[in-house]
Structures are given as C-alpha cells and as structure tokens.
PDB file of N, CA and C in Angstrom:
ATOM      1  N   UNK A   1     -27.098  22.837  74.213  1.00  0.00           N
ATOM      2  CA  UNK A   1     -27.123  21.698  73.314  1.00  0.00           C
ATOM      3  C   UNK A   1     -26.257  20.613  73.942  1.00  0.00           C
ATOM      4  N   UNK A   2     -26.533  19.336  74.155  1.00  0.00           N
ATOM      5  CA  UNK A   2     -25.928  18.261  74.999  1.00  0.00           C
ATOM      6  C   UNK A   2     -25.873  17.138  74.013  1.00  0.00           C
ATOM      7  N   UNK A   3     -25.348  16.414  74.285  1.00  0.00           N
ATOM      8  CA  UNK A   3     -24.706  15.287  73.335  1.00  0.00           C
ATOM      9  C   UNK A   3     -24.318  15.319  72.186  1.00  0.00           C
ATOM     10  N   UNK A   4     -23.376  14.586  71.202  1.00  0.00           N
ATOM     11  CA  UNK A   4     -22.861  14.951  70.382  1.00  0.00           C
ATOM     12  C   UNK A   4     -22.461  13.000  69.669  1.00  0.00           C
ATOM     13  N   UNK A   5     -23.219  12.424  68.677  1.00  0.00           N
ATOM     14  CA  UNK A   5     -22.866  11.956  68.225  1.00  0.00           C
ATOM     15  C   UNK A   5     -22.803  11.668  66.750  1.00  0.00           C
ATOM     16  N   UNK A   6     -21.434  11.500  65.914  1.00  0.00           N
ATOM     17  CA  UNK A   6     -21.115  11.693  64.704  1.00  0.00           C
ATOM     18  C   UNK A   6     -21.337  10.039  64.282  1.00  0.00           C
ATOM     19  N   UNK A   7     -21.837  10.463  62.884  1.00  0.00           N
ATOM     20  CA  UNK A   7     -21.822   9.023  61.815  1.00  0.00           C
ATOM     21  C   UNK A   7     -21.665   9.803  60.450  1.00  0.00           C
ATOM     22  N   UNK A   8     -21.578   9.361  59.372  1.00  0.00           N
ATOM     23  CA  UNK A   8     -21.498   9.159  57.966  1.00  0.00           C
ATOM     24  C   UNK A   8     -22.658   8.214  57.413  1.00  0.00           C
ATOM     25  N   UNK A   9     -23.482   8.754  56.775  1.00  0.00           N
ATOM     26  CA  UNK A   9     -24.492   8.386  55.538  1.00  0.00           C
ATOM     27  C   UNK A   9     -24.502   8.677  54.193  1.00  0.00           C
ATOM     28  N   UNK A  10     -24.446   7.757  53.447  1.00  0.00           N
ATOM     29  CA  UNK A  10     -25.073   8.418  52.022  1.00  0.00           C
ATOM     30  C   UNK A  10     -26.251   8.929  51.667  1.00  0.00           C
ATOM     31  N   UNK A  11     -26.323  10.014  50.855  1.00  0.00           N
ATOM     32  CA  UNK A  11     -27.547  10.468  50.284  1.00  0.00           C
ATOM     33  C   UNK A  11     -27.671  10.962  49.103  1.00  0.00           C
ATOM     34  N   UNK A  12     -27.896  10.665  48.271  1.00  0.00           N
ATOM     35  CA  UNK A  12     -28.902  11.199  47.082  1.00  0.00           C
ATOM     36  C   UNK A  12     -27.029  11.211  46.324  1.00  0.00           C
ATOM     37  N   UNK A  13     -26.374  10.311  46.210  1.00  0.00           N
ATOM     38  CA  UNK A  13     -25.054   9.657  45.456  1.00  0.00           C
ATOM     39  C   UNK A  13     -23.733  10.449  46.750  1.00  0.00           C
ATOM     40  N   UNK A  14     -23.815  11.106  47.897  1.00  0.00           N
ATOM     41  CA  UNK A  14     -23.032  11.704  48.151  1.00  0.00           C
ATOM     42  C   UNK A  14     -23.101  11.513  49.768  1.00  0.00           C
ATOM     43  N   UNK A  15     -21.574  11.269  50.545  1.00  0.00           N
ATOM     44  CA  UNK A  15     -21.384  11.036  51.718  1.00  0.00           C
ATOM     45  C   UNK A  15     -21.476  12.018  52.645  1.00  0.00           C
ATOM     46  N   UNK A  16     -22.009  12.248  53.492  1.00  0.00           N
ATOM     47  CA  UNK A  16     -22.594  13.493  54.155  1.00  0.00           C
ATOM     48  C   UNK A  16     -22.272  13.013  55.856  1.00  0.00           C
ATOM     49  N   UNK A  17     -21.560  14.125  56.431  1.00  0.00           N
ATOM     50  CA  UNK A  17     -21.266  13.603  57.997  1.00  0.00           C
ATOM     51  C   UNK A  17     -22.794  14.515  58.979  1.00  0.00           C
ATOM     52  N   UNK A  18     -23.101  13.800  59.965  1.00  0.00           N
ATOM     53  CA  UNK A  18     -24.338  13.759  60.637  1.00  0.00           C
ATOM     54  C   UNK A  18     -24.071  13.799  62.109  1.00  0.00           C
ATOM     55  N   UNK A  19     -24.261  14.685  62.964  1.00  0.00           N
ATOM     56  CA  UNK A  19     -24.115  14.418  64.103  1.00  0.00           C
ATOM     57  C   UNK A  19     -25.210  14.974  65.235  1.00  0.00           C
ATOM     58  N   UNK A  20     -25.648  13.776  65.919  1.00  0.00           N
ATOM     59  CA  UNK A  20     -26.701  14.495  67.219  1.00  0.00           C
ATOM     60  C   UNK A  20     -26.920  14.770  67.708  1.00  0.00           C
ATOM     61  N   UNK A  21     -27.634  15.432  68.247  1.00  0.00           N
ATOM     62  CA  UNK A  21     -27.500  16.372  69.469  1.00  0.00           C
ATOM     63  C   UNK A  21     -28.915  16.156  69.708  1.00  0.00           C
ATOM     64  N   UNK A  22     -28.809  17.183  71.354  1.00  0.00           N
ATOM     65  CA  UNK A  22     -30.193  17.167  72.369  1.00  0.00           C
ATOM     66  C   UNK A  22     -30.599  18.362  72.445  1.00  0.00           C
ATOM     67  N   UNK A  23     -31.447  19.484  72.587  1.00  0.00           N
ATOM     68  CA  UNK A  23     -31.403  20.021  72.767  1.00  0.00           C
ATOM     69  C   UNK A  23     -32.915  20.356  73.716  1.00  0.00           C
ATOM     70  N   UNK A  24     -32.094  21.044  75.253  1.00  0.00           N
ATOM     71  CA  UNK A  24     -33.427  20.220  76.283  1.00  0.00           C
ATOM     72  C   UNK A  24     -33.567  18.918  75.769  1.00  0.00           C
ATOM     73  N   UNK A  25     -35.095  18.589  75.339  1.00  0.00           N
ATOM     74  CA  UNK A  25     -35.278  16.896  75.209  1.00  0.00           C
ATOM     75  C   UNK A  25     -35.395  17.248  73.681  1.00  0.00           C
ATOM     76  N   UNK A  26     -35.457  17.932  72.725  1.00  0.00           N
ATOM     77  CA  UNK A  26     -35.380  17.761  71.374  1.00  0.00           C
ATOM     78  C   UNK A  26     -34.367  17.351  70.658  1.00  0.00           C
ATOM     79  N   UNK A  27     -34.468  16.104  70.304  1.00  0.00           N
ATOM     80  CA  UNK A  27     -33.176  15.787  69.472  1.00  0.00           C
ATOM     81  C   UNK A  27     -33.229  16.267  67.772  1.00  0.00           C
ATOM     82  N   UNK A  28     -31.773  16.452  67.909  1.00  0.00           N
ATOM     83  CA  UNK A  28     -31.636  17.172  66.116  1.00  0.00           C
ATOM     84  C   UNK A  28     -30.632  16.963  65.973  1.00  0.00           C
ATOM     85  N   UNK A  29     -30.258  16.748  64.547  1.00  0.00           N
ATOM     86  CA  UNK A  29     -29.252  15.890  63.478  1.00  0.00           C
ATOM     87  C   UNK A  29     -28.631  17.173  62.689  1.00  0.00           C
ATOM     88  N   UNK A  30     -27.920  17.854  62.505  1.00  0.00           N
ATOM     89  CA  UNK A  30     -27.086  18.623  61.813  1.00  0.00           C
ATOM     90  C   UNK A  30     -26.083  17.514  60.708  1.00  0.00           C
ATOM     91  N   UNK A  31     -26.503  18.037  59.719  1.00  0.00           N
ATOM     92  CA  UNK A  31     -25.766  17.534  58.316  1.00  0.00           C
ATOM     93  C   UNK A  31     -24.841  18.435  57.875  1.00  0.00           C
ATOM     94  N   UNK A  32     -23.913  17.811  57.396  1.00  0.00           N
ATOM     95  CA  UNK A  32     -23.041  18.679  56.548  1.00  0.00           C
ATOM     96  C   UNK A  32     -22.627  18.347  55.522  1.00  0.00           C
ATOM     97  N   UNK A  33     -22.503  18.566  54.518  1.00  0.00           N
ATOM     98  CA  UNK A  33     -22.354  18.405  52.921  1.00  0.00           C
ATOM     99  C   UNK A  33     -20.900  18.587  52.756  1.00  0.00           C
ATOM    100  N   UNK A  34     -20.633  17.537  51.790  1.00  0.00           N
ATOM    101  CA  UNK A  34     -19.335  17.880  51.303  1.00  0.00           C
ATOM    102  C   UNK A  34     -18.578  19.131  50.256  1.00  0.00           C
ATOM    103  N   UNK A  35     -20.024  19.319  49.418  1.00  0.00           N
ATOM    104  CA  UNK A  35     -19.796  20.362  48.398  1.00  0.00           C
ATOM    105  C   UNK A  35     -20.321  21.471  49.146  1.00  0.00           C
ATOM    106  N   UNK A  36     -20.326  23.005  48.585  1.00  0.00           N
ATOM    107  CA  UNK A  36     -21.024  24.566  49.119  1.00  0.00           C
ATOM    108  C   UNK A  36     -21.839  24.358  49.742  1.00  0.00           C
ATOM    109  N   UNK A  37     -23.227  23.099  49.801  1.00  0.00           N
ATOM    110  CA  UNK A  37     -24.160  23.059  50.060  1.00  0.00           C
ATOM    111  C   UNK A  37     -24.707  23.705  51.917  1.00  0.00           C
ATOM    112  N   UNK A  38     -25.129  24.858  51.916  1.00  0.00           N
ATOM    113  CA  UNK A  38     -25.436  24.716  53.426  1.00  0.00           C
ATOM    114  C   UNK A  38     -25.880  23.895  54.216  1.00  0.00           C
ATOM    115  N   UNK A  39     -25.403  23.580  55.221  1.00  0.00           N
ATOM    116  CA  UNK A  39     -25.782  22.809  56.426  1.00  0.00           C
ATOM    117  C   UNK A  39     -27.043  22.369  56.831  1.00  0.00           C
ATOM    118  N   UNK A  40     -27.631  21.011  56.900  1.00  0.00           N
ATOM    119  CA  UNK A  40     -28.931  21.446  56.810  1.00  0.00           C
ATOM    120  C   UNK A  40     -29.168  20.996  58.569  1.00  0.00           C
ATOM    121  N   UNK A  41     -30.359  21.228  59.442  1.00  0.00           N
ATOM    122  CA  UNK A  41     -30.478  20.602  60.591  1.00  0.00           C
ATOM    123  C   UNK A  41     -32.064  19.962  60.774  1.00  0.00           C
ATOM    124  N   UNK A  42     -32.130  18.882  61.028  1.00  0.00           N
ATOM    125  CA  UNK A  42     -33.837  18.253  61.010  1.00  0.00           C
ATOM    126  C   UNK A  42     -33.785  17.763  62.446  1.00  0.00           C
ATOM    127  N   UNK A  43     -35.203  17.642  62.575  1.00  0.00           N
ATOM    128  CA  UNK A  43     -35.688  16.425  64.124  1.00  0.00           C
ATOM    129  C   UNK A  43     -36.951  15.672  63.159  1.00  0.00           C
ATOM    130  N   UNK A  44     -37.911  15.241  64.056  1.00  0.00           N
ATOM    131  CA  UNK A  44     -38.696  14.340  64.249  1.00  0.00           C
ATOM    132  C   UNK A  44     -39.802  14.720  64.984  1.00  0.00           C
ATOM    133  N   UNK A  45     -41.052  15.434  63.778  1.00  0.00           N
ATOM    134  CA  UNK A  45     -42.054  15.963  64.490  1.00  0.00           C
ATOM    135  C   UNK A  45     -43.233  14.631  64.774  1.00  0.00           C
ATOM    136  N   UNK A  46     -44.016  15.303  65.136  1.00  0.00           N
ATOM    137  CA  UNK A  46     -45.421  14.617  64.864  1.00  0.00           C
ATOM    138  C   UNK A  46     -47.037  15.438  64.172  1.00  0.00           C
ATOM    139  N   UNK A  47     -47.549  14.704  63.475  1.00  0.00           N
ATOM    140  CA  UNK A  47     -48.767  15.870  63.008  1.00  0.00           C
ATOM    141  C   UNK A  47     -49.641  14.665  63.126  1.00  0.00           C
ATOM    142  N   UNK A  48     -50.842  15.079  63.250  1.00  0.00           N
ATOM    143  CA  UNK A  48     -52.097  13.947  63.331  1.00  0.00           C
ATOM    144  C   UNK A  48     -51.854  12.363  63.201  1.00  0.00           C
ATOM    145  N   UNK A  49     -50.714  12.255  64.474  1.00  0.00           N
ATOM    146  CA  UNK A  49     -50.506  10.769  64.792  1.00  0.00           C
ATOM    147  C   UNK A  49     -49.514  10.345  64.437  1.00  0.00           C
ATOM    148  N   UNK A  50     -48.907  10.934  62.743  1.00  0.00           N
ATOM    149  CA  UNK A  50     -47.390  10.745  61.717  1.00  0.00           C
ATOM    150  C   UNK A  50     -46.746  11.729  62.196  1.00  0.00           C
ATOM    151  N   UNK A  51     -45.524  10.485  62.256  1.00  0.00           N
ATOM    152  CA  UNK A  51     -44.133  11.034  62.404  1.00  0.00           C
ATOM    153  C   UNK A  51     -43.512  11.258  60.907  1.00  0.00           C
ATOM    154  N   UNK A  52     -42.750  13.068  61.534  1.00  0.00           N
ATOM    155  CA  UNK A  52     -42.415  13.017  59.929  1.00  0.00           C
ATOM    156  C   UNK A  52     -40.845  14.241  59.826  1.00  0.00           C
ATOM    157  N   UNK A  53     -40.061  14.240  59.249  1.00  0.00           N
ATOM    158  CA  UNK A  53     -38.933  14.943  59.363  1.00  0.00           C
ATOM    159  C   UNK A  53     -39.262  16.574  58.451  1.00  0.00           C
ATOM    160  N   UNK A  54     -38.819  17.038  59.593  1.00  0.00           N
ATOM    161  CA  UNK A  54     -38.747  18.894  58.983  1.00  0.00           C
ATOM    162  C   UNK A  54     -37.582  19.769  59.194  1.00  0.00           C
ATOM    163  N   UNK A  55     -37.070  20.490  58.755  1.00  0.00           N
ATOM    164  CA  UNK A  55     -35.996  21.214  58.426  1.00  0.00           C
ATOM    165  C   UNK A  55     -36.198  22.255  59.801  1.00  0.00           C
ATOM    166  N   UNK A  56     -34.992  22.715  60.613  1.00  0.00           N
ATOM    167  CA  UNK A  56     -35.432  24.403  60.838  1.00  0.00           C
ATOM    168  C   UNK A  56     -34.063  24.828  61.004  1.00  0.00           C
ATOM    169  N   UNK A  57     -34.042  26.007  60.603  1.00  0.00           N
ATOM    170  CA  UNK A  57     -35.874  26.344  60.467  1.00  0.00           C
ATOM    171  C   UNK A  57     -36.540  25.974  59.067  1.00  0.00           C
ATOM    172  N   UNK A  58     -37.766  25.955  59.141  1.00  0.00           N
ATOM    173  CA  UNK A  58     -38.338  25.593  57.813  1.00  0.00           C
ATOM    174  C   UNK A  58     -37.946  25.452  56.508  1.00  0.00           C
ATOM    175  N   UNK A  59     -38.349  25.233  55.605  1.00  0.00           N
ATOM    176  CA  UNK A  59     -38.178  25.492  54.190  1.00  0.00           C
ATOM    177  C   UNK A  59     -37.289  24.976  53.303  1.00  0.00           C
ATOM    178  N   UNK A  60     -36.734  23.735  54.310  1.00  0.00           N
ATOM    179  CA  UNK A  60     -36.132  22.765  53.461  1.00  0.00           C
ATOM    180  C   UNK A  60     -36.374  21.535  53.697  1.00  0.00           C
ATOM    181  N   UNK A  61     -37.956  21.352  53.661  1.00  0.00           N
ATOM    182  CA  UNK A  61     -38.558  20.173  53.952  1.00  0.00           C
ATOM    183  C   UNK A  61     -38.294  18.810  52.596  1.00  0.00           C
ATOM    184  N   UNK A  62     -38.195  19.411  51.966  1.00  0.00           N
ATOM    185  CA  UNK A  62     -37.886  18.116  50.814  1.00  0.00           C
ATOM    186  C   UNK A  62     -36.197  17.218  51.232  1.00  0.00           C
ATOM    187  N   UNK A  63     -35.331  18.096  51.001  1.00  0.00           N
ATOM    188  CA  UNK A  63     -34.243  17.547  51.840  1.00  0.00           C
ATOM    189  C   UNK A  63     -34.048  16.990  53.143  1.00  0.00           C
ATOM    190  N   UNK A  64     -35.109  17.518  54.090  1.00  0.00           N
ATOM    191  CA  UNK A  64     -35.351  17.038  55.394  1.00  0.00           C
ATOM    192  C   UNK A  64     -35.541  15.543  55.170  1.00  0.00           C
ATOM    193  N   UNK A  65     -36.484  15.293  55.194  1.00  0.00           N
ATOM    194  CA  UNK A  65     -37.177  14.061  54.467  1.00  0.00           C
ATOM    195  C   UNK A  65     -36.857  13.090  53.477  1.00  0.00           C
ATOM    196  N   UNK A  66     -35.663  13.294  53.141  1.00  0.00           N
ATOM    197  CA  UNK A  66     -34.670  12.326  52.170  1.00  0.00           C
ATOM    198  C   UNK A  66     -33.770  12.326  53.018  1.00  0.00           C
ATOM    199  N   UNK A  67     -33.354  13.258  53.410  1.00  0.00           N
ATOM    200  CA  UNK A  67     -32.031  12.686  55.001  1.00  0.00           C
ATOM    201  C   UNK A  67     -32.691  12.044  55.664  1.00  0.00           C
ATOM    202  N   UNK A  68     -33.693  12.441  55.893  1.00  0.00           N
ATOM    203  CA  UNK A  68     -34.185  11.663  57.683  1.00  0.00           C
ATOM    204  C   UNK A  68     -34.739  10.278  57.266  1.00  0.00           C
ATOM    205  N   UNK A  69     -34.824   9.496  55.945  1.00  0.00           N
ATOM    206  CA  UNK A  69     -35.221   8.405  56.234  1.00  0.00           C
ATOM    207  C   UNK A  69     -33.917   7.764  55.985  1.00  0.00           C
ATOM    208  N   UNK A  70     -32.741   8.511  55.481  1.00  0.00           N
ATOM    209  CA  UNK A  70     -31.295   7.717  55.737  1.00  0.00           C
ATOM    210  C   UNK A  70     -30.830   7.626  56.919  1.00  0.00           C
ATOM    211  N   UNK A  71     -31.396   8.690  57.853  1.00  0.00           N
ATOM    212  CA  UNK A  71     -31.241   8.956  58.976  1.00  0.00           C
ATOM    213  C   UNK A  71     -31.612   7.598  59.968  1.00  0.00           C
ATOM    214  N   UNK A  72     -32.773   7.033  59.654  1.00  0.00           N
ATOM    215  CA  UNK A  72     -33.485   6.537  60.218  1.00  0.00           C
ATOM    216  C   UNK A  72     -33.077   5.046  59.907  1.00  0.00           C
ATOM    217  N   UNK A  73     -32.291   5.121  58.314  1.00  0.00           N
ATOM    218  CA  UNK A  73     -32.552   3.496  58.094  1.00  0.00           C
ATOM    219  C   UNK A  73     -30.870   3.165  59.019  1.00  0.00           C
ATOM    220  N   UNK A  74     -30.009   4.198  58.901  1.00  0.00           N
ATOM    221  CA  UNK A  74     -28.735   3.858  59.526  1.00  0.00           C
ATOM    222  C   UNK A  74     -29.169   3.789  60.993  1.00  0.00           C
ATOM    223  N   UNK A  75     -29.826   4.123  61.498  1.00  0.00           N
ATOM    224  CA  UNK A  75     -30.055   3.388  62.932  1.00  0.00           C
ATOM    225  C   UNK A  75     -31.156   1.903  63.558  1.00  0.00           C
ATOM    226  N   UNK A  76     -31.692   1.809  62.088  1.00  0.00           N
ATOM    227  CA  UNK A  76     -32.574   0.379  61.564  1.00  0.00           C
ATOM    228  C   UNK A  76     -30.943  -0.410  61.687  1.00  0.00           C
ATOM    229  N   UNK A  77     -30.617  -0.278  61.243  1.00  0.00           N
ATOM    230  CA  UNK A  77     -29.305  -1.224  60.710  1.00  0.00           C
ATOM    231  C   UNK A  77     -28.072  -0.938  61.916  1.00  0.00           C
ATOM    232  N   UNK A  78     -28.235  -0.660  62.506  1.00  0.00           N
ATOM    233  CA  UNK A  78     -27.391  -0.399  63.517  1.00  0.00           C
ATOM    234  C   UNK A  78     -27.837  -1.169  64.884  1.00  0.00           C
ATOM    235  N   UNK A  79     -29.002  -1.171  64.757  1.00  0.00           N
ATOM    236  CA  UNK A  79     -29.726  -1.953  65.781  1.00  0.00           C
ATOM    237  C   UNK A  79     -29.732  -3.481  65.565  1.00  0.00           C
ATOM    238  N   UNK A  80     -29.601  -3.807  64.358  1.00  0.00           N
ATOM    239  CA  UNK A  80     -29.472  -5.063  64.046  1.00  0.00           C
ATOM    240  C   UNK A  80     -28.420  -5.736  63.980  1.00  0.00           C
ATOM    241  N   UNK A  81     -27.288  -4.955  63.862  1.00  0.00           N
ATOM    242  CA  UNK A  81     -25.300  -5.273  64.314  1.00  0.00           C
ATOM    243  C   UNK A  81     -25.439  -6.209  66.072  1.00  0.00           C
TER     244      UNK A  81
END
C-alpha cells in the first residue's frame, strides 16, 4: 500500500478523518468514524460506462456512496482553492 494522504470531511452531521492510499494502481480511501462505528474503506469502480463508489469488501454499499460523493465534492473544492 503506497501513499498516504489524510483530510477531514463531514458526513451525514459527523466529522470523519479519510486517508488515501494506492494500492498497486488502485486507489482507496479508508474512513474512520469518530463513534464505535467500523472503519469503512471504498474506491471508484466502473460498471457499464458509470462511475460509482463500493465498499470492500462489499456490503456496505449505501455508506460507500454517501462518503464517496463527500469524497469527491472535497476534492471538487480543493481544486478550485
């Protein structure tokens, strides 16, 4: 796993630290929650053309997908600084 960069996002009322990594060429975002909540980790698949955020391993695709477009808008807005 190669690179390592940390930020802070809000999500769903609560500040959550985020950091990235490479892994080979797959990049993935490890979250961590402030409360019990386990750790969650997403990337950035593709399915018939859409790009779309998934959990792994699996099965926490709903949370995937509410991080990853905070995910996404903090680097919208980061690009624009």
């Amino acid at each position: 796993m190669e690179g390592k960069v940390v930020f802070e996002i809000i999500t769903e009322g609560q500040t959550v630290k985020v950091s990235e990594h490479y892994i080979n060429e797959l990049r993935v975002f490890h979250i961590l929650f402030p409360d019990k909540k386990k750790p969650l980790t997403i990337t950035v698949m593709e399915s018939l053309g859409k790009k779309c955020w998934t959990s792994i391993p699996q099965g926490r695709q709903e949370e995937a997908e509410k991080v990853g477009r905070e995910i996404a808008l903090y680097y919208r807005n980061k690009k624009r600084e």
